[in-house]
Protein backbone atom coordinates (compact mmCIF):
# COMPACT_ATOMS: atom_id res chain seq x y z
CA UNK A 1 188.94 -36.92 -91.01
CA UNK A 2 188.28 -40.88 -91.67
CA UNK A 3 188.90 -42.80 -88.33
CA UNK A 4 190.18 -46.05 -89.12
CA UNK A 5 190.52 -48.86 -86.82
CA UNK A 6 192.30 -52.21 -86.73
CA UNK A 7 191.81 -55.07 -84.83
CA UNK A 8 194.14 -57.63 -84.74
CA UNK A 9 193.66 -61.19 -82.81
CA UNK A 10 197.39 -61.74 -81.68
CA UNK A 11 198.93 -65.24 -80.43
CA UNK A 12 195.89 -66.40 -82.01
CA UNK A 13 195.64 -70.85 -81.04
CA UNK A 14 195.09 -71.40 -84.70
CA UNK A 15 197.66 -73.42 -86.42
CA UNK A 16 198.08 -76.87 -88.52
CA UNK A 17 199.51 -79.89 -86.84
CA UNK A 18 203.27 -79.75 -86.07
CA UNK A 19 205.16 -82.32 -87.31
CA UNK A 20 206.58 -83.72 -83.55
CA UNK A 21 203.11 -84.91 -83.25
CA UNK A 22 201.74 -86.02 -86.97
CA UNK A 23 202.57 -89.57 -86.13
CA UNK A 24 200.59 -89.62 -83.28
CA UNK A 25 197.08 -91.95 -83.72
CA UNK A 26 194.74 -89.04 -82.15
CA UNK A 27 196.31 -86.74 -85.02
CA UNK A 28 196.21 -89.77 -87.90
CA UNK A 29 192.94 -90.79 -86.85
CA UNK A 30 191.12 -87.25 -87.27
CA UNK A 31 193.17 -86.81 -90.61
CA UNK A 32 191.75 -90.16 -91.64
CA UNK A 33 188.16 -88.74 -90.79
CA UNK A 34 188.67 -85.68 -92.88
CA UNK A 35 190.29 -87.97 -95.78
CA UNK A 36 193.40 -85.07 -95.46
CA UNK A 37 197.13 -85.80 -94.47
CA UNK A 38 197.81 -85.34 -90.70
CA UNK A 39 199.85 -82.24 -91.52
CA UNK A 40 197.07 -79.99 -92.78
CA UNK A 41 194.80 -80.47 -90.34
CA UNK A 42 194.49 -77.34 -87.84
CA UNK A 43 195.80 -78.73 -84.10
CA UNK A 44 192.72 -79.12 -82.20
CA UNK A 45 193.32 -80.12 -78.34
CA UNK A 46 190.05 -80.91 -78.08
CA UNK A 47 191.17 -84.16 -80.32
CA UNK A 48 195.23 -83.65 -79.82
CA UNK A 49 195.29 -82.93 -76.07
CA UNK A 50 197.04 -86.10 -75.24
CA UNK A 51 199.93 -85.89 -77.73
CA UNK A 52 200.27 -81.79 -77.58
CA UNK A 53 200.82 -83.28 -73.11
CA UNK A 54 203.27 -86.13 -74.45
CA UNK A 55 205.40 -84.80 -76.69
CA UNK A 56 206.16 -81.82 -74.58
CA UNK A 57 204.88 -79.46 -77.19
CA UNK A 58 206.08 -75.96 -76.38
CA UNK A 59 203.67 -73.89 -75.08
CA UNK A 60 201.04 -76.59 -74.94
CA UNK A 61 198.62 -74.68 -72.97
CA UNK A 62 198.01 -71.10 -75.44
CA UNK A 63 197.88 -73.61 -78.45
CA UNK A 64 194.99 -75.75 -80.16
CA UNK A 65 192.06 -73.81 -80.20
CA UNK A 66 191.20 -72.72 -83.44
CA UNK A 67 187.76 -72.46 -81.91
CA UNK A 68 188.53 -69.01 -80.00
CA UNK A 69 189.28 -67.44 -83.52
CA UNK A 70 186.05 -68.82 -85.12
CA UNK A 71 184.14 -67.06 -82.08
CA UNK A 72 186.63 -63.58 -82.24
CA UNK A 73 185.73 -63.22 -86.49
CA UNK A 74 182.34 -64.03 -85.84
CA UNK A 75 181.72 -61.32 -83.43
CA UNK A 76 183.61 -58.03 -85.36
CA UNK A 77 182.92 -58.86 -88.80
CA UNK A 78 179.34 -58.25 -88.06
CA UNK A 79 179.81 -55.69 -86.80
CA UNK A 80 178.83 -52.10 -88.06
CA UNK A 81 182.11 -50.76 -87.81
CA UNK A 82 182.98 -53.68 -90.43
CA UNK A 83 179.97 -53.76 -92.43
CA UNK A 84 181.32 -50.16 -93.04
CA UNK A 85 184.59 -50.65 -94.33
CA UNK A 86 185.77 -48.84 -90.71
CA UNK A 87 187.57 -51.83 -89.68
CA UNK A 88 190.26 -53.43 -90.38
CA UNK A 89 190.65 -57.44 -88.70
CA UNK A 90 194.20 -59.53 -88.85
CA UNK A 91 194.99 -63.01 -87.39
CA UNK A 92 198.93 -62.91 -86.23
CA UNK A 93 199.00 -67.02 -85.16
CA UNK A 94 201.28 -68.21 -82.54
CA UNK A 95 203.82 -69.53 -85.10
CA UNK A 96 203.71 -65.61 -86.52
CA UNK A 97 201.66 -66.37 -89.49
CA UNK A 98 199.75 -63.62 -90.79
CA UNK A 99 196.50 -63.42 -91.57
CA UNK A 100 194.79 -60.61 -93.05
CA UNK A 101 190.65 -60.48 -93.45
CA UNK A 102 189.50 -59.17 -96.83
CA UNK A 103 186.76 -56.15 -97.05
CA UNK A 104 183.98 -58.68 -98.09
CA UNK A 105 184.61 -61.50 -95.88
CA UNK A 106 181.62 -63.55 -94.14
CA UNK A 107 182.69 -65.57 -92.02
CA UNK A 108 180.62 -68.77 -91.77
CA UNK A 109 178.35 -69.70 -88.52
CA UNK A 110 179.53 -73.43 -88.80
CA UNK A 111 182.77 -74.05 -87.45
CA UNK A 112 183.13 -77.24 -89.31
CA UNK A 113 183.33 -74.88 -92.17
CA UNK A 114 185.63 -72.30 -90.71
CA UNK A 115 187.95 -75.05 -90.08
CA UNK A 116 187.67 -76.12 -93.51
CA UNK A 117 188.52 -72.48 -94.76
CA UNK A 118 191.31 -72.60 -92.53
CA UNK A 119 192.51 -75.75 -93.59
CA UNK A 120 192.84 -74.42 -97.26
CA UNK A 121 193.94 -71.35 -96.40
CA UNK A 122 197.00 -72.73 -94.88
CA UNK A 123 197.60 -74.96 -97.63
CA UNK A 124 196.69 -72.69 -100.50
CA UNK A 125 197.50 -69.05 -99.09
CA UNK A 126 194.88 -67.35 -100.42
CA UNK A 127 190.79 -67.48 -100.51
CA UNK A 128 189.43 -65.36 -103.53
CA UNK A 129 185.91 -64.59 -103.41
CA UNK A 130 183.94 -66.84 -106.32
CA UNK A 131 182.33 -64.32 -107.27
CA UNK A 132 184.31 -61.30 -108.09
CA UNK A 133 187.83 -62.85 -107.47
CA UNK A 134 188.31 -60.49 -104.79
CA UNK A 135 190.90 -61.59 -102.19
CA UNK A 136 189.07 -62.90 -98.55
CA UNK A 137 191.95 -64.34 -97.08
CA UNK A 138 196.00 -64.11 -97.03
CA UNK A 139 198.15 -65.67 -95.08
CA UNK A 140 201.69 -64.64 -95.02
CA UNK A 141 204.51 -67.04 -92.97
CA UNK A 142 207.27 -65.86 -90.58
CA UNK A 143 206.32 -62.70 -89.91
CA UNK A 144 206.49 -61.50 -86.19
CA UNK A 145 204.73 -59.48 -84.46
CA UNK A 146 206.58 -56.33 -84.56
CA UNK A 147 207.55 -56.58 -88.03
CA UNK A 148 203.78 -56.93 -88.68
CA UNK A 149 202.52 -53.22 -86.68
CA UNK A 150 205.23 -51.80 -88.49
CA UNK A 151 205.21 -52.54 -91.96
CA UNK A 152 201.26 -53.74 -92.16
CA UNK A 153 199.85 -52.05 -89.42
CA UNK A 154 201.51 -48.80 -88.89
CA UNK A 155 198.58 -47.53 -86.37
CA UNK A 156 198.93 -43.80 -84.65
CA UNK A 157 198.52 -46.21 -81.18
CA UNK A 158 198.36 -49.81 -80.40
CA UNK A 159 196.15 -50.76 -77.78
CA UNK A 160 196.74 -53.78 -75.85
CA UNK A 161 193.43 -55.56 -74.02
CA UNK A 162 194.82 -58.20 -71.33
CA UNK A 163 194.20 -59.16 -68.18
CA UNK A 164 197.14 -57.59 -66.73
CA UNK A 165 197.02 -54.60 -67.79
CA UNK A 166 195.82 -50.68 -66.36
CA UNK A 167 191.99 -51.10 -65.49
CA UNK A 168 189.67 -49.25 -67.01
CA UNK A 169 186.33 -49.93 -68.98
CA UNK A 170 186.00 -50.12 -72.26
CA UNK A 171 184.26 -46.62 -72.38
CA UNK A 172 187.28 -45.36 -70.79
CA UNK A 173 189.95 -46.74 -73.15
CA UNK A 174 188.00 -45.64 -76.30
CA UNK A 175 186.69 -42.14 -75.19
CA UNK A 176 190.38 -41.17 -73.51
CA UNK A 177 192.43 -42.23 -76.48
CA UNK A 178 190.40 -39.75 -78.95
CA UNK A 179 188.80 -42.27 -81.28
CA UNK A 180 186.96 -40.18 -83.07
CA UNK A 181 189.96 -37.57 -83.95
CA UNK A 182 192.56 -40.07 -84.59
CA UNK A 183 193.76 -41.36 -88.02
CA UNK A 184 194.35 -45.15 -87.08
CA UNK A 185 193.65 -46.58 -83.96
CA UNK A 186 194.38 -50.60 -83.52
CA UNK A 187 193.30 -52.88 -80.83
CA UNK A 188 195.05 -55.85 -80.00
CA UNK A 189 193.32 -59.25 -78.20
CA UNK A 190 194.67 -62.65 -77.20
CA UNK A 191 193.90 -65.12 -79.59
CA UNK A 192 194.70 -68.05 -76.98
CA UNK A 193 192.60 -69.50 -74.14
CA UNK A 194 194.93 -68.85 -70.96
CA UNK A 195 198.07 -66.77 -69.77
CA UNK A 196 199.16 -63.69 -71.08
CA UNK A 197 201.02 -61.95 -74.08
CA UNK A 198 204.36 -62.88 -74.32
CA UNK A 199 207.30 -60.45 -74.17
CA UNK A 200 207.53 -59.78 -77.73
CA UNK A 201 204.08 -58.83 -78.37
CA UNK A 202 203.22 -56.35 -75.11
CA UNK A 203 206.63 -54.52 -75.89
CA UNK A 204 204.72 -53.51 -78.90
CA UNK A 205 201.88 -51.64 -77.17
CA UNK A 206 201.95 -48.04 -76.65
CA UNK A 207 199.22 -49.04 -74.30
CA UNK A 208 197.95 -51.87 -72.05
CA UNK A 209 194.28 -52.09 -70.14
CA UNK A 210 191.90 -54.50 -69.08
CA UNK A 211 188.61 -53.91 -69.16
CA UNK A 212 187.53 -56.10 -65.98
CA UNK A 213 188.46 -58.02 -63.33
CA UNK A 214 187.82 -61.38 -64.76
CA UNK A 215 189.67 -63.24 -67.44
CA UNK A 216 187.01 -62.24 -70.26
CA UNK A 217 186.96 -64.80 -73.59
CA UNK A 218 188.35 -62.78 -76.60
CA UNK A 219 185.33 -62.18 -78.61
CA UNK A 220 183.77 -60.94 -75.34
CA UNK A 221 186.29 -57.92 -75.17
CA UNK A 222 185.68 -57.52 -79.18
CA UNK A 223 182.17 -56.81 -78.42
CA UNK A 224 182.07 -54.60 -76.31
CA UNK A 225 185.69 -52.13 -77.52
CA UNK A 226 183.85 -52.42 -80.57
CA UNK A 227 180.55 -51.41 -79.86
CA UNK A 228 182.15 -48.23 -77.68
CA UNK A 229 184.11 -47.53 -80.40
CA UNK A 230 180.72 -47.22 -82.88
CA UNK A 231 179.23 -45.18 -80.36
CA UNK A 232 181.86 -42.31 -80.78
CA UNK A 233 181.55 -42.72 -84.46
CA UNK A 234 177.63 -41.84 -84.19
CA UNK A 235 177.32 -45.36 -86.41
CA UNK A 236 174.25 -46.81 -83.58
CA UNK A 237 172.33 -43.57 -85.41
């Protein structure tokens, strides 16, 4: 039996500027910088914060950080389990925009040049690999979450890591729920800085657990569910 796993970065803080705040002269003065229109550039609160606070942007505080999915990518597609073709990583955004991660991706070190990816990939929908044309990157719009697991996903359990959820370690969660003897096993993070899954998404979950008492940074929790999980799988021989 093949084990395959999915990971999916959910709510994920990575979107392009909404237009309620494309006027705004934080937003036109970054676009100016990057010599693109203020709608295509990804909402950054490190440069937005002020308009995301004054124009009442829903959920201000899980949005504009673009910088949390950079880190999560970074961590499991170098990863073993990846490198392998054992993994499979999606980005479902905030605004449920789907993103799926092609076999081959690297993702690059620079974030300057993630957000530069991103930037296209919004725009263009698609990242084909120079070389070989294979697809990198898709990105689908208004898909929700639950559509998503069912019709993309379709895992044999969906494992939800938060905060509030049943504590237990990550050995725990991956030894209990059979890894090794199950067809398709998919994890779920928070793609957002604080706060917790919404309503929609946790419903989802055959499963919910948190791994520690403190409010660990997504690619934190990547590491080390993956890592467990490659120990079951005999890939660390």
């Amino acid at each position: 039996m093949v084990t395959l796993i999915s990971l999916i970065i959910a709510e994920a803080a990575l979107e392009t500027v909404p237009k309620q705040i494309a006027s705004h002269p934080a937003v036109k003065n970054q676009a100016q910088k990057l010599g693109r229109n203020p709608r295509e550039i990804l909402l950054d609160k490190s440069y937005h914060h002020s308009a995301m606070l004054r124009s009442g942007l829903e959920s201000y505080w899980k949005r504009g950080r673009p910088d949390i999915i950079h880190f999560a990518l970074m961590e499991a597609l170098s990863t073993p389990l990846f490198l392998k073709n054992m993994l499979k990583v999606y980005v479902h955004t905030v605004k449920n925009k789907l993103i799926i991660i092609g076999d081959n991706l690297r993702i690059p070190k620079s974030y300057f040049r993630f957000e530069g990816i991103m930037i296209n990939l919004f725009k263009e929908k698609i990242i084909n690999s120079p070389d070989d044309d294979n697809m990198l990157l898709e990105l689908h719009d208004n898909i929700t979450f639950e559509q998503f697991i069912i019709n993309e996903v379709r895992p044999d359990k969906l494992i939800g890591l938060s905060s509030d959820g049943v504590k237990s370690s990550a050995e725990e969660i991956v030894s209990r729920n059979n890894i090794k003897n199950s067809n398709h096993i998919a994890f779920v993070v928070g793609g957002f800085p604080k706060g917790h899954f919404s309503e929609d998404t946790s419903r989802v979950f055959s499963y919910s657990f948190s791994i520690s008492e403190l409010e660990l940074e997504a690619h934190v929790v990547i590491a080390r569910i993956l890592y467990e999980c490659e120990k079951i799988l005999d890939l660390h021989n």
